[in-house]
C-alpha atoms as a PDB file:
ATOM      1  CA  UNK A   1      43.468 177.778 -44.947  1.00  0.00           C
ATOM      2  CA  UNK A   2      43.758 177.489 -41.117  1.00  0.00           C
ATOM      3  CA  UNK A   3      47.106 179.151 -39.702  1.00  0.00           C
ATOM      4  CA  UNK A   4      48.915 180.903 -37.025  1.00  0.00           C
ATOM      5  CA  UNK A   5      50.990 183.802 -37.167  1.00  0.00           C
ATOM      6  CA  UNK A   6      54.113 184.254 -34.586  1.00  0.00           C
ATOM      7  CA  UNK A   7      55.070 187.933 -33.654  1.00  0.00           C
ATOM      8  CA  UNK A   8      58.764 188.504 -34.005  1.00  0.00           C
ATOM      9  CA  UNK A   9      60.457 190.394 -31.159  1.00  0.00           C
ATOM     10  CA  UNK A  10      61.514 193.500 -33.519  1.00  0.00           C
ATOM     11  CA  UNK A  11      58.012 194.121 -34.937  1.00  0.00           C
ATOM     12  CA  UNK A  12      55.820 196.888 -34.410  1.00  0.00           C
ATOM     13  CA  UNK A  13      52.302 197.961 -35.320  1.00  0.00           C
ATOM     14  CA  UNK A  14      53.519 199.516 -38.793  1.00  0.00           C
ATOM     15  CA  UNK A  15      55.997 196.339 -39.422  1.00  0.00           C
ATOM     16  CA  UNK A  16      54.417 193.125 -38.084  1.00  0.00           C
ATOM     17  CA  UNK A  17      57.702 191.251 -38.883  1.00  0.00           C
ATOM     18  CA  UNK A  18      56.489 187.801 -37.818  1.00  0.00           C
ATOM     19  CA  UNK A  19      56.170 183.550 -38.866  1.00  0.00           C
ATOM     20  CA  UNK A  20      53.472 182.188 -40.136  1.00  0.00           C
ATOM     21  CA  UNK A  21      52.296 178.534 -40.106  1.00  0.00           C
ATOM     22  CA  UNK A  22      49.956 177.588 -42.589  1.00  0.00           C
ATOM     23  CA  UNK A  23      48.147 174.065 -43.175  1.00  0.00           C
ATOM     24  CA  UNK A  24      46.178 171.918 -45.161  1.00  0.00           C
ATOM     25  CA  UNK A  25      44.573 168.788 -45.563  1.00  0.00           C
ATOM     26  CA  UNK A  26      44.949 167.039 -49.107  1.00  0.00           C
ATOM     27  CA  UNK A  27      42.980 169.151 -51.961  1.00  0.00           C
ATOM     28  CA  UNK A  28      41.370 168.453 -55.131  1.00  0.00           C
ATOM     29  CA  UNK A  29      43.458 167.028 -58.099  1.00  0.00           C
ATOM     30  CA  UNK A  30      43.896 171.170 -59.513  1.00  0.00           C
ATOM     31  CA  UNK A  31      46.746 172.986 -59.098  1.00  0.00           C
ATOM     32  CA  UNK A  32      45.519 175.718 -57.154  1.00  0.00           C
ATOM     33  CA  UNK A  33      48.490 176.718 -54.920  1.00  0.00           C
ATOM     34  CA  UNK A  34      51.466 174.759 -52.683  1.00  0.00           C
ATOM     35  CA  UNK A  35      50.488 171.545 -51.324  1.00  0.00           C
ATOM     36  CA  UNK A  36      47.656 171.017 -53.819  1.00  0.00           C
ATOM     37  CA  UNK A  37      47.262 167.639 -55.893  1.00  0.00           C
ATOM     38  CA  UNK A  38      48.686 165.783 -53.802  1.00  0.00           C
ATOM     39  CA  UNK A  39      47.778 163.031 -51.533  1.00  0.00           C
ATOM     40  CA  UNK A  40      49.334 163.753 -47.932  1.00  0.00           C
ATOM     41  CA  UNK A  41      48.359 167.750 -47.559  1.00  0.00           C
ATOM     42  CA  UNK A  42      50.681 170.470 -46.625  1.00  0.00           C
ATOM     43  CA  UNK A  43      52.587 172.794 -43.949  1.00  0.00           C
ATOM     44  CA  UNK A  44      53.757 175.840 -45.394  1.00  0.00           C
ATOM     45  CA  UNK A  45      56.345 178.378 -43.387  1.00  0.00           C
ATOM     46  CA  UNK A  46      55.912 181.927 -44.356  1.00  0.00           C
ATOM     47  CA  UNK A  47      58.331 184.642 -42.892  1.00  0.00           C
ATOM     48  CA  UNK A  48      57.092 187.897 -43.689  1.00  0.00           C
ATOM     49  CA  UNK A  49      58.953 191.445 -43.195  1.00  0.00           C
ATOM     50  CA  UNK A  50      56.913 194.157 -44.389  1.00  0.00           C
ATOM     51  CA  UNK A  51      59.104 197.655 -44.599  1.00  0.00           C
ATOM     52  CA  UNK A  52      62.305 195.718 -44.882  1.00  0.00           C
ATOM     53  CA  UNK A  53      64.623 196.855 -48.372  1.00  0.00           C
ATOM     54  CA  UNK A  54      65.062 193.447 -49.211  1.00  0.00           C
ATOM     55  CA  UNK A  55      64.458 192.634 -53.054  1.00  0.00           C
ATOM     56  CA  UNK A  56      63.443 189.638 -55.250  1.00  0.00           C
ATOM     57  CA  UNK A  57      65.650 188.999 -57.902  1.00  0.00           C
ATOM     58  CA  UNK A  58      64.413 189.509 -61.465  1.00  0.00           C
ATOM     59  CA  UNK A  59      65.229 187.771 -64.658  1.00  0.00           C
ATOM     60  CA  UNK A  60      67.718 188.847 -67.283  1.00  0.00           C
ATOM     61  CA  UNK A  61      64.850 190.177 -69.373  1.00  0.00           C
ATOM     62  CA  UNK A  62      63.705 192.213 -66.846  1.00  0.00           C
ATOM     63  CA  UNK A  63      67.444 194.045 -66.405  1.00  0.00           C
ATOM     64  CA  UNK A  64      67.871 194.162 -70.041  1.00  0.00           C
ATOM     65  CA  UNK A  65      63.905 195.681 -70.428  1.00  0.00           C
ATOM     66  CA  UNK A  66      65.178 198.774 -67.584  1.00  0.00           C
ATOM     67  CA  UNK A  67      68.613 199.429 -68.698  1.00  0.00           C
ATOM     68  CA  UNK A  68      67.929 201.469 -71.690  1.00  0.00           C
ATOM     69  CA  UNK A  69      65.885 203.555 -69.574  1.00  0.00           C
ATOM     70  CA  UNK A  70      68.660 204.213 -67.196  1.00  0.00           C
ATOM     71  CA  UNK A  71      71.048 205.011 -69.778  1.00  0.00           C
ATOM     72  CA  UNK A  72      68.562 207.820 -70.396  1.00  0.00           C
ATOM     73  CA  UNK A  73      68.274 209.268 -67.505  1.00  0.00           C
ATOM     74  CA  UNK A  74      71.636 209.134 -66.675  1.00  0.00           C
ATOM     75  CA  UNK A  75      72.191 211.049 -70.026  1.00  0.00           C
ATOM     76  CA  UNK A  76      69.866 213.715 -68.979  1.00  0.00           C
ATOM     77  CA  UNK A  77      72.372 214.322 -65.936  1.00  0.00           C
ATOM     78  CA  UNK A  78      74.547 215.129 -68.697  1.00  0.00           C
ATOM     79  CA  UNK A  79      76.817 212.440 -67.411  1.00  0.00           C
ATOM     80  CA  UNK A  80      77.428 210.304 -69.844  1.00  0.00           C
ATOM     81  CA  UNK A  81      77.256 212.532 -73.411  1.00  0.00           C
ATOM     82  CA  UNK A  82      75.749 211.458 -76.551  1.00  0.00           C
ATOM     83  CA  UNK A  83      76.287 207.686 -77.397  1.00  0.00           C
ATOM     84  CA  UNK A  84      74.610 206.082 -80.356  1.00  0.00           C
ATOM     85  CA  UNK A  85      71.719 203.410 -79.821  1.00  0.00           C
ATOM     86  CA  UNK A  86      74.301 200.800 -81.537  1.00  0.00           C
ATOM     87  CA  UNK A  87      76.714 201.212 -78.632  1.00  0.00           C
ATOM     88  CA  UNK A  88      73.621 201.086 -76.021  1.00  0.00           C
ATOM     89  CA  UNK A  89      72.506 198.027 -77.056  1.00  0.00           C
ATOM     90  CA  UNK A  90      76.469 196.962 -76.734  1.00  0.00           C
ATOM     91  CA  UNK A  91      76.760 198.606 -73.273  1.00  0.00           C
ATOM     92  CA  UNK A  92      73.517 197.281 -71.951  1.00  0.00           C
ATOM     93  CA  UNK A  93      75.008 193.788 -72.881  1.00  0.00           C
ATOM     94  CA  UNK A  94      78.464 194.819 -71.083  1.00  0.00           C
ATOM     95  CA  UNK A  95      76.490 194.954 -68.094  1.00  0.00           C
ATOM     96  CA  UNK A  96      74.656 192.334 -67.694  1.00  0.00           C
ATOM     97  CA  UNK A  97      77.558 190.484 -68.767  1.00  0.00           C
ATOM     98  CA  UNK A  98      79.652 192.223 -65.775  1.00  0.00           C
ATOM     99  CA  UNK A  99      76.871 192.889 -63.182  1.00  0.00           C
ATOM    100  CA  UNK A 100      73.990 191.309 -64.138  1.00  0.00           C
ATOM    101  CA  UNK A 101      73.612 189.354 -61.444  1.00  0.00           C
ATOM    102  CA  UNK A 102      73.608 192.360 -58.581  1.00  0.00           C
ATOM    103  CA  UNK A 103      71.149 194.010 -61.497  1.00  0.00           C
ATOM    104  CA  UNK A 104      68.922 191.634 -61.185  1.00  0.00           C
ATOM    105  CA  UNK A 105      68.336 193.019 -57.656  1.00  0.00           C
ATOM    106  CA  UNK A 106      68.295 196.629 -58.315  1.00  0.00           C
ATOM    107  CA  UNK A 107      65.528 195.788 -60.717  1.00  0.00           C
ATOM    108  CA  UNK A 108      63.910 193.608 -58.759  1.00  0.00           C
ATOM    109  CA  UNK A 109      60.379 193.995 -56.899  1.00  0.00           C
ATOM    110  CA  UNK A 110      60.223 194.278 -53.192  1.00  0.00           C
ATOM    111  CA  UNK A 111      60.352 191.214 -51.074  1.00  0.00           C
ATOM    112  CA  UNK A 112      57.853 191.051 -48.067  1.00  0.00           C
ATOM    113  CA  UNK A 113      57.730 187.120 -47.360  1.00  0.00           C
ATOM    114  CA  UNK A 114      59.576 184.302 -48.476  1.00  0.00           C
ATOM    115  CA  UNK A 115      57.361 180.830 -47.960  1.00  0.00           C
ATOM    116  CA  UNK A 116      58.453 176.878 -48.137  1.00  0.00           C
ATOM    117  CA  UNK A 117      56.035 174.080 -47.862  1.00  0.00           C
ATOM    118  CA  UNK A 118      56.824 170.971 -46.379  1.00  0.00           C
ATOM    119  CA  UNK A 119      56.314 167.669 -46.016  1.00  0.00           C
ATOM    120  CA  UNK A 120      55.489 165.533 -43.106  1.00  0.00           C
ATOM    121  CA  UNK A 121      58.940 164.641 -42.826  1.00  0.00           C
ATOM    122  CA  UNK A 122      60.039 168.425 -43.225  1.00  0.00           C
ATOM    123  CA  UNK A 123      58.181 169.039 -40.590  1.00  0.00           C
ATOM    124  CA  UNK A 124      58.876 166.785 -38.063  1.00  0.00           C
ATOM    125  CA  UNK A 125      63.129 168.096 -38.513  1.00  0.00           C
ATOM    126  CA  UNK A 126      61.548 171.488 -38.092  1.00  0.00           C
ATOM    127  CA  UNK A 127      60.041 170.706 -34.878  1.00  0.00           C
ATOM    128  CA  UNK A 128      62.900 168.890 -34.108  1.00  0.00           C
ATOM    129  CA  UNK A 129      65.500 172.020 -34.967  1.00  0.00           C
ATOM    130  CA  UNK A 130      62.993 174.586 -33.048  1.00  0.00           C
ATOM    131  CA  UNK A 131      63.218 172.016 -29.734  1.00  0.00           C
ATOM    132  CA  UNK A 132      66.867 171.691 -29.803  1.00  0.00           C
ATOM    133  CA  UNK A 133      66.600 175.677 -30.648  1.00  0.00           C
ATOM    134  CA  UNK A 134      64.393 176.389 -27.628  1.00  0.00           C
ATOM    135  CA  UNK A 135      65.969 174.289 -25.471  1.00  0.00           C
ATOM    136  CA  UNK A 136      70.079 175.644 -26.345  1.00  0.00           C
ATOM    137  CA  UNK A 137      68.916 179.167 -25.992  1.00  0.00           C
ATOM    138  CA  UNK A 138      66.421 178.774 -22.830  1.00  0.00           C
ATOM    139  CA  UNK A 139      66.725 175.389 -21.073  1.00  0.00           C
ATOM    140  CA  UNK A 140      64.818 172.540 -21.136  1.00  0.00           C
ATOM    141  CA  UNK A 141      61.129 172.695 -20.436  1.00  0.00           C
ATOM    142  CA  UNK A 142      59.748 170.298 -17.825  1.00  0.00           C
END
């Protein structure tokens, strides 16, 4: 897929923070990816951040799946004394009930990029919000 990647200003050779726009023309009826099946093709806008301690959220599941294990360790500290896996399951509910949204970061996997894809008409306000951009924060071009 042809594209072009956009160095940010705060990258460096171990964290190539930068943009990248990616394109294609219209695909084959399979649903291989973004943009594909469809008639008109795609633009997709990828902003990656390797190194950065942002995190993708995970489900519910997921929390509920690493809790237990927690609870574990955090007995082993010696912190918590010796509960019962009856009020566990309880407190592992509790939780999720309580937190389980800020959880569902803490369990989460590492977040490098976040992507969109857009249509034609997506990207014609995008070119239109990195003029205005451009020209607000350097002048007009001539």
């Amino acid at each position: 897929m042809p594209h072009e990647r956009i160095y940010s200003l705060d990258g460096d050779p171990d964290h190539a923070n930068c943009a990248q726009v990616t394109w294609g023309h219209p695909s084959s009826p399979s649903n291989t990816g973004p943009g594909h099946g469809n008639d008109e093709g795609h633009v997709m806008v990828v902003v990656e951040r390797p190194g950065t301690p942002a995190r993708m959220a995970c489900s519910i599941e997921e929390i509920r799946r690493g809790l237990p294990e927690l609870l574990n360790t955090i007995r082993e500290w010696d912190y918590a004394g010796g509960a019962d896996a009856e009020s566990d399951d309880h407190l592992v509910e509790r939780l999720i009930e309580e937190h389980g949204e800020k959880l569902s970061y803490a369990f989460g996997a590492p977040l490098d990029l976040l992507a969109v894809t857009i249509d034609r008409k997506g990207c014609n306000k995008m070119i239109a919000a990195l003029r205005r951009g451009r020209d607000a924060a350097f002048g007009k071009d001539e």
